[in-house]
N, C-alpha and C. Protein backbone atom coordinates (compact mmCIF):
# COMPACT_ATOMS: atom_id res chain seq x y z
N UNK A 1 109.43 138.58 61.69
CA UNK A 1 109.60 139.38 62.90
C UNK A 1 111.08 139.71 63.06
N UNK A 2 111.32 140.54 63.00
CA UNK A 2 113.03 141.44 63.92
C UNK A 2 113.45 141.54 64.84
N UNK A 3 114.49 141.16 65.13
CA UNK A 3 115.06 141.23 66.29
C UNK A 3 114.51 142.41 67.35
N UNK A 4 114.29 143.01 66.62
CA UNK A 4 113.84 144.45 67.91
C UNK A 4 112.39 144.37 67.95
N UNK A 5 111.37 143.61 67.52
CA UNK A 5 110.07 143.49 68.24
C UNK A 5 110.28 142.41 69.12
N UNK A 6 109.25 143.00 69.96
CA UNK A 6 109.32 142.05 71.44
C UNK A 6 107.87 141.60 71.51
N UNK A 7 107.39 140.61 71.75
CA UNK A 7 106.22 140.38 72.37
C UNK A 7 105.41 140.61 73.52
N UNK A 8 104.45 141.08 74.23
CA UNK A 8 103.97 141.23 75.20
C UNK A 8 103.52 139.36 75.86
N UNK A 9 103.10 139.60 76.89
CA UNK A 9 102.17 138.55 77.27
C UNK A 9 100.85 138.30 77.50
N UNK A 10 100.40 139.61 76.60
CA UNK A 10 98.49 139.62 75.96
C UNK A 10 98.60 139.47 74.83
N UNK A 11 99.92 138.94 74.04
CA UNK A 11 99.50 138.74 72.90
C UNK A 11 99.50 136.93 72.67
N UNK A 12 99.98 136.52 73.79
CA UNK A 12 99.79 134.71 73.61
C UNK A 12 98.44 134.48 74.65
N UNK A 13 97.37 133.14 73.64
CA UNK A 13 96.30 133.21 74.84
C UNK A 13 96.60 132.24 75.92
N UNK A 14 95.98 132.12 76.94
CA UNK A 14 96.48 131.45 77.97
C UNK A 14 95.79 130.74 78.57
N UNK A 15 95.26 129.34 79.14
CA UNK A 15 94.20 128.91 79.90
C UNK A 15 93.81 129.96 81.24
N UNK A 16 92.78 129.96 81.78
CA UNK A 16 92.43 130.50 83.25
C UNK A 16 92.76 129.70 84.36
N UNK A 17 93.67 130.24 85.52
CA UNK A 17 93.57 129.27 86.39
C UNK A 17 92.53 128.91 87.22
N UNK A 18 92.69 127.49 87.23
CA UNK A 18 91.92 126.91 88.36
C UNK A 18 91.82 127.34 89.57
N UNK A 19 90.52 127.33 90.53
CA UNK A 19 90.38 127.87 91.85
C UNK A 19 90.51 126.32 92.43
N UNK A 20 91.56 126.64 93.49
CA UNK A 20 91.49 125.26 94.57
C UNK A 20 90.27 125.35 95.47
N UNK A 21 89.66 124.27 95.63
CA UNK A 21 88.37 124.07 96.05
C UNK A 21 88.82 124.27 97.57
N UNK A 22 88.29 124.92 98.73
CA UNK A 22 88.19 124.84 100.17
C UNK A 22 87.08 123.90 100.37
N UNK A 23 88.15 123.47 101.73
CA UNK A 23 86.70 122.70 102.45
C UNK A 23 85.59 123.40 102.65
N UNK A 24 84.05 122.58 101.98
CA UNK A 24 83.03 123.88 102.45
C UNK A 24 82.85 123.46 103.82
N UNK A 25 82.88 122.44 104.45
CA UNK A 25 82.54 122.13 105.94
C UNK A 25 83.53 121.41 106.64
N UNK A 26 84.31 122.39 107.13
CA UNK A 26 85.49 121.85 108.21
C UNK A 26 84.83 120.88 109.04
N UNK A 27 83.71 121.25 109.71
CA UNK A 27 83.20 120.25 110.70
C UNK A 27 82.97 118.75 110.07
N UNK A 28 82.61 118.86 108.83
CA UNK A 28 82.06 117.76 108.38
C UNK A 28 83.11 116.92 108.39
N UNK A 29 84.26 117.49 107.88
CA UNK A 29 84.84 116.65 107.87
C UNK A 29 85.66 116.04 108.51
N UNK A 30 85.74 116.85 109.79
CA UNK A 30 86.33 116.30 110.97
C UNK A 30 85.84 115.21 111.60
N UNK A 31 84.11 115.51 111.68
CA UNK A 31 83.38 114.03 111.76
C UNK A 31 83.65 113.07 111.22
N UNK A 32 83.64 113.26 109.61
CA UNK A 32 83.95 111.63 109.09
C UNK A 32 85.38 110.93 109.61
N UNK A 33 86.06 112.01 109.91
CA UNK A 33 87.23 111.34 110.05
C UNK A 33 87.04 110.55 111.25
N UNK A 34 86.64 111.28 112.58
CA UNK A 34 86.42 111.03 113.81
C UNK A 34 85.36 108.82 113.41
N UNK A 35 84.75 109.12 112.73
CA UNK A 35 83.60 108.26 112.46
C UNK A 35 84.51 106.95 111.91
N UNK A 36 85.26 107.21 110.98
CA UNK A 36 86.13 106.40 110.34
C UNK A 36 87.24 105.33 111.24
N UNK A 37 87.78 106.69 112.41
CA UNK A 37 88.43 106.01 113.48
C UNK A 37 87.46 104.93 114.37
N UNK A 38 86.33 105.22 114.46
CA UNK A 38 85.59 104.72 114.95
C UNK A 38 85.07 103.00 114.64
N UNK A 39 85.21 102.89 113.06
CA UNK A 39 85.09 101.77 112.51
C UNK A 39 86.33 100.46 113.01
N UNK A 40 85.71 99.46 113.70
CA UNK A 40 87.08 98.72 114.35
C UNK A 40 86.62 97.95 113.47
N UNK A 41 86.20 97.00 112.72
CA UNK A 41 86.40 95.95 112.17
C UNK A 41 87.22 96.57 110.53
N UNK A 42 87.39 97.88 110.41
CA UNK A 42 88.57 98.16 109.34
C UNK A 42 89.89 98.03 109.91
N UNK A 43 90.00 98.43 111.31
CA UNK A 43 91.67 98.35 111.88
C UNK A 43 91.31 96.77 112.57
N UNK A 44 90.71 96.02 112.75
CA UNK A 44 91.41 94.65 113.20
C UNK A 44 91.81 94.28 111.30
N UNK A 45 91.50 94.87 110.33
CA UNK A 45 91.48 93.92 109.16
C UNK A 45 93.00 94.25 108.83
N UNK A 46 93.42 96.03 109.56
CA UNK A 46 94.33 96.42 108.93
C UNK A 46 95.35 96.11 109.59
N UNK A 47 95.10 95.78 110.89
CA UNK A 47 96.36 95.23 111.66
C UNK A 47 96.39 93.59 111.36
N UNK A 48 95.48 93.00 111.14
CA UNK A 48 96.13 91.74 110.46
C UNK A 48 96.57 91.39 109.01
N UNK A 49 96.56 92.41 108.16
CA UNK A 49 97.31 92.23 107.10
C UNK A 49 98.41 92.93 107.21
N UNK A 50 98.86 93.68 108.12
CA UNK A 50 100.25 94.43 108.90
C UNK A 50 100.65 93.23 109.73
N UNK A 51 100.06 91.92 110.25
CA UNK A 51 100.57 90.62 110.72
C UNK A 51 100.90 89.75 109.55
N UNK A 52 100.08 89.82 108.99
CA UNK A 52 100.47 88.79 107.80
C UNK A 52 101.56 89.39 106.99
N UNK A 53 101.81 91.25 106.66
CA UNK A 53 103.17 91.13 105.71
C UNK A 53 104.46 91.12 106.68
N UNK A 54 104.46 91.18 108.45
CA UNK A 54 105.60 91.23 108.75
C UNK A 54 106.48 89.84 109.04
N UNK A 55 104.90 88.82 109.22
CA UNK A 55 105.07 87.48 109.35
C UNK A 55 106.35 86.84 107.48
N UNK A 56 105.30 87.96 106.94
CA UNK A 56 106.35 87.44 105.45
C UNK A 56 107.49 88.05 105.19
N UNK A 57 107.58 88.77 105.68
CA UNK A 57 108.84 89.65 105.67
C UNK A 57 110.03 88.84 106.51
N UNK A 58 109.45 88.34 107.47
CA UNK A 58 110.39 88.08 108.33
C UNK A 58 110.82 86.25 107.51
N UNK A 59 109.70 85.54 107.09
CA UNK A 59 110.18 84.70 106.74
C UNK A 59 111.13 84.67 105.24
N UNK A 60 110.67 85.64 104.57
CA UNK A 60 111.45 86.45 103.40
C UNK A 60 113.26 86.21 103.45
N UNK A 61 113.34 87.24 104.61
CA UNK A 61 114.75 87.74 105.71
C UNK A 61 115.05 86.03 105.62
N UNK A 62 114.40 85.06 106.49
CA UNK A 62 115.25 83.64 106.88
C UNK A 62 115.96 83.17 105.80
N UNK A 63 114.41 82.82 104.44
CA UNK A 63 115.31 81.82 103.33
C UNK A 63 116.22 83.12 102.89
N UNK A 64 116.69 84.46 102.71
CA UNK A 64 117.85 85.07 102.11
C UNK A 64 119.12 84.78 103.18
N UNK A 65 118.62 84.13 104.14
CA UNK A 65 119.83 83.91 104.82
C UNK A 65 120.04 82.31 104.98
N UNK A 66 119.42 81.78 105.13
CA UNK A 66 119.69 80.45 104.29
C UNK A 66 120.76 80.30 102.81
N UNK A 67 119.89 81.19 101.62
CA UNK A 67 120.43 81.36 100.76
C UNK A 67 122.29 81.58 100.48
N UNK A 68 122.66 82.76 101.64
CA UNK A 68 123.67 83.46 101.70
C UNK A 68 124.59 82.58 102.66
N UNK A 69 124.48 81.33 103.18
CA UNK A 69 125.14 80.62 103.98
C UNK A 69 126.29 80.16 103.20
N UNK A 70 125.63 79.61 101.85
CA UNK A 70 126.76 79.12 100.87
C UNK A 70 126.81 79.86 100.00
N UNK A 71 127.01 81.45 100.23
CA UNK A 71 127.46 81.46 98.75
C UNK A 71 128.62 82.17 99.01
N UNK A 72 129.44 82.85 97.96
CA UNK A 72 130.46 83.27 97.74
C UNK A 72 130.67 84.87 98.29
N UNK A 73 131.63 85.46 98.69
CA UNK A 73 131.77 86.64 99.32
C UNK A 73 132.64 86.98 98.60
N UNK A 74 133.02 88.51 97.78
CA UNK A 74 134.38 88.69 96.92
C UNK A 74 135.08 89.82 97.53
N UNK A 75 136.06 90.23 97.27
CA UNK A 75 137.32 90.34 97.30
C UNK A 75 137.95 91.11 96.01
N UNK A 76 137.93 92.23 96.47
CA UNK A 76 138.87 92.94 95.09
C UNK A 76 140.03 93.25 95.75
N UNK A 77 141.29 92.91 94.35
CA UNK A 77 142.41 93.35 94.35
C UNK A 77 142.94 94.33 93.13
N UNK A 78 143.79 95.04 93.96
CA UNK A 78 144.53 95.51 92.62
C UNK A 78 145.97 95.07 92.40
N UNK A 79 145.97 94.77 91.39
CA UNK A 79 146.94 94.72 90.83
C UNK A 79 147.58 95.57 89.85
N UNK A 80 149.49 95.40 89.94
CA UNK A 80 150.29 96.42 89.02
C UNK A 80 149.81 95.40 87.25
N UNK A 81 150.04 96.40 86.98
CA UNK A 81 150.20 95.78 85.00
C UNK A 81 150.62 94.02 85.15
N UNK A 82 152.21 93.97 85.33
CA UNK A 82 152.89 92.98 85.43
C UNK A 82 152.30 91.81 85.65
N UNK A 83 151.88 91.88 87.06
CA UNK A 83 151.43 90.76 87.77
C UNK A 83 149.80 90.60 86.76
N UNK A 84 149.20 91.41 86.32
CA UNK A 84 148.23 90.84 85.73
C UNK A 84 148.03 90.28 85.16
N UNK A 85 149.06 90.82 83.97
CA UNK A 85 149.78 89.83 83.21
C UNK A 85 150.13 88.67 83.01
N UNK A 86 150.79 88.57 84.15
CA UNK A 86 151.57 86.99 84.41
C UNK A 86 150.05 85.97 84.76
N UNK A 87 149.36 87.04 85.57
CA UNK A 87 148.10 85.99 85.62
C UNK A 87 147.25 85.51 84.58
N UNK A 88 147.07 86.56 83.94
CA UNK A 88 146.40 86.12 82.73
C UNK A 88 146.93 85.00 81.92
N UNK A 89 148.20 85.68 81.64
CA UNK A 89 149.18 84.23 81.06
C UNK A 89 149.04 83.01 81.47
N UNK A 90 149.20 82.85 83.01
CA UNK A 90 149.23 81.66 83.97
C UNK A 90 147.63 80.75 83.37
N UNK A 91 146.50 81.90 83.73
CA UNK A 91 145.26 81.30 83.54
C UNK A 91 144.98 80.64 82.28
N UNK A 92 145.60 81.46 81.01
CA UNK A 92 145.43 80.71 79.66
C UNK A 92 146.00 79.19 79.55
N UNK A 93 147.19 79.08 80.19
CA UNK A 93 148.15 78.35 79.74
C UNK A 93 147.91 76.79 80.70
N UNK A 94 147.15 76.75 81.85
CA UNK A 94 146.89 75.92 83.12
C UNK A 94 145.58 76.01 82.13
N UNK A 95 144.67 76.57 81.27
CA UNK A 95 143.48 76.82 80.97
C UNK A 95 142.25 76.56 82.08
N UNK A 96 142.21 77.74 82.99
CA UNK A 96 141.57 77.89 84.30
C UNK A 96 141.07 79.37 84.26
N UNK A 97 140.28 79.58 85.24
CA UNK A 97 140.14 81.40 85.18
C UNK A 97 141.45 81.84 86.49
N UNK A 98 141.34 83.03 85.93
CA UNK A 98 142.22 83.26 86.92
C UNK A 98 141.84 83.44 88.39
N UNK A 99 139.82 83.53 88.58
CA UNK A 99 139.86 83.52 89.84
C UNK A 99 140.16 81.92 90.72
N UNK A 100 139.54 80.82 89.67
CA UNK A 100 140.61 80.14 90.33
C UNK A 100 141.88 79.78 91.00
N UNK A 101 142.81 80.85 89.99
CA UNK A 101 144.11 80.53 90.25
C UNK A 101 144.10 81.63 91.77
N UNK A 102 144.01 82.59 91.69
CA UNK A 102 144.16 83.62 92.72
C UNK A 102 143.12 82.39 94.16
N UNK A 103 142.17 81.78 94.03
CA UNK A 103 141.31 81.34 95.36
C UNK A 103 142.58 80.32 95.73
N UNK A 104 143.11 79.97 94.80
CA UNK A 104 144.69 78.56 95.12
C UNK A 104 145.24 79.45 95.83
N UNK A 105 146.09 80.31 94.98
CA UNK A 105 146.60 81.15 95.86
C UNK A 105 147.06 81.44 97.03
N UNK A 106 145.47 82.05 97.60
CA UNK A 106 145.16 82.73 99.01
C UNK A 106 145.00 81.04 99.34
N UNK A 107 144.48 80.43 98.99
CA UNK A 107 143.77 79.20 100.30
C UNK A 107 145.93 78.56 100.75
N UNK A 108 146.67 78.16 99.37
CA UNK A 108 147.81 77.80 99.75
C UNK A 108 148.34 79.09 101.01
N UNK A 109 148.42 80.19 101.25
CA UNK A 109 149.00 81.36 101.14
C UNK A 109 148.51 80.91 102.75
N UNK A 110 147.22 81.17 103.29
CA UNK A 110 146.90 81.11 104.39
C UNK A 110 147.19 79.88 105.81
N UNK A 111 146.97 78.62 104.53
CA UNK A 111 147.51 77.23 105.18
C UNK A 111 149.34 77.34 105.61
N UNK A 112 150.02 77.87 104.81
CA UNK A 112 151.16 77.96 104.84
C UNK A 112 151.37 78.85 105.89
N UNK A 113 150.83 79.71 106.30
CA UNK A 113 150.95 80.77 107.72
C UNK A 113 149.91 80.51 108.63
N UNK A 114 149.65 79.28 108.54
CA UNK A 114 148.58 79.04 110.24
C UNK A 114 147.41 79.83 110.14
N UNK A 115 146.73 80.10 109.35
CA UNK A 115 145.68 81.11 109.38
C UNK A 115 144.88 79.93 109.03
């Protein structure tokens, strides 16, 4: 084929589209719905398993806060080149991480100014 033939779009075949189905009976189905509301032993079932997941939810929420009582909260810094440096150095050489050395640090840093 050459650049200068073109194809039409009767020459590729194509599926037929689908017809979306209408409601054949609006009424009908307004009834079932109406009928459905009507069913209470489905909404006491559905409001107590809407008790039972908020009851878990909520106890969920407690132990993550239990959990989060002790744990650690962080803290980013930046630092120039230099000083990173020196920390890194510091940390190899004390053989510690350096977030150790930086939590010394701040904890000396704060005691020393009344904080």
């Amino acid at each position: 084929m050459s650049g200068k033939e073109s194809l039409s779009l009767d020459e590729f075949a194509t599926a037929p589209r689908r017809q979306r189905a209408a409601p054949a009976h609006p009424e009908r189905a307004y009834n079932e719905g109406t009928a459905a509301t009507r069913a209470m032993p489905d909404a006491v079932t559905e409001r107590e398993k809407g008790e039972t997941s908020s009851e878990a939810s909520k106890a969920l929420r407690q132990m993550k806060r239990v959990r989060m009582k002790g744990a650690s909260h962080f803290v980013n810094v930046n630092l120039d080149r230099d000083t990173k440096r020196r920390l890194k150095l510091a940390s190899f050489n004390l053989e510690t991480s350096m977030q150790a050395l930086m939590e010394k640090a701040i904890r000396q840093y704060l005691d020393a100014n009344g904080f």
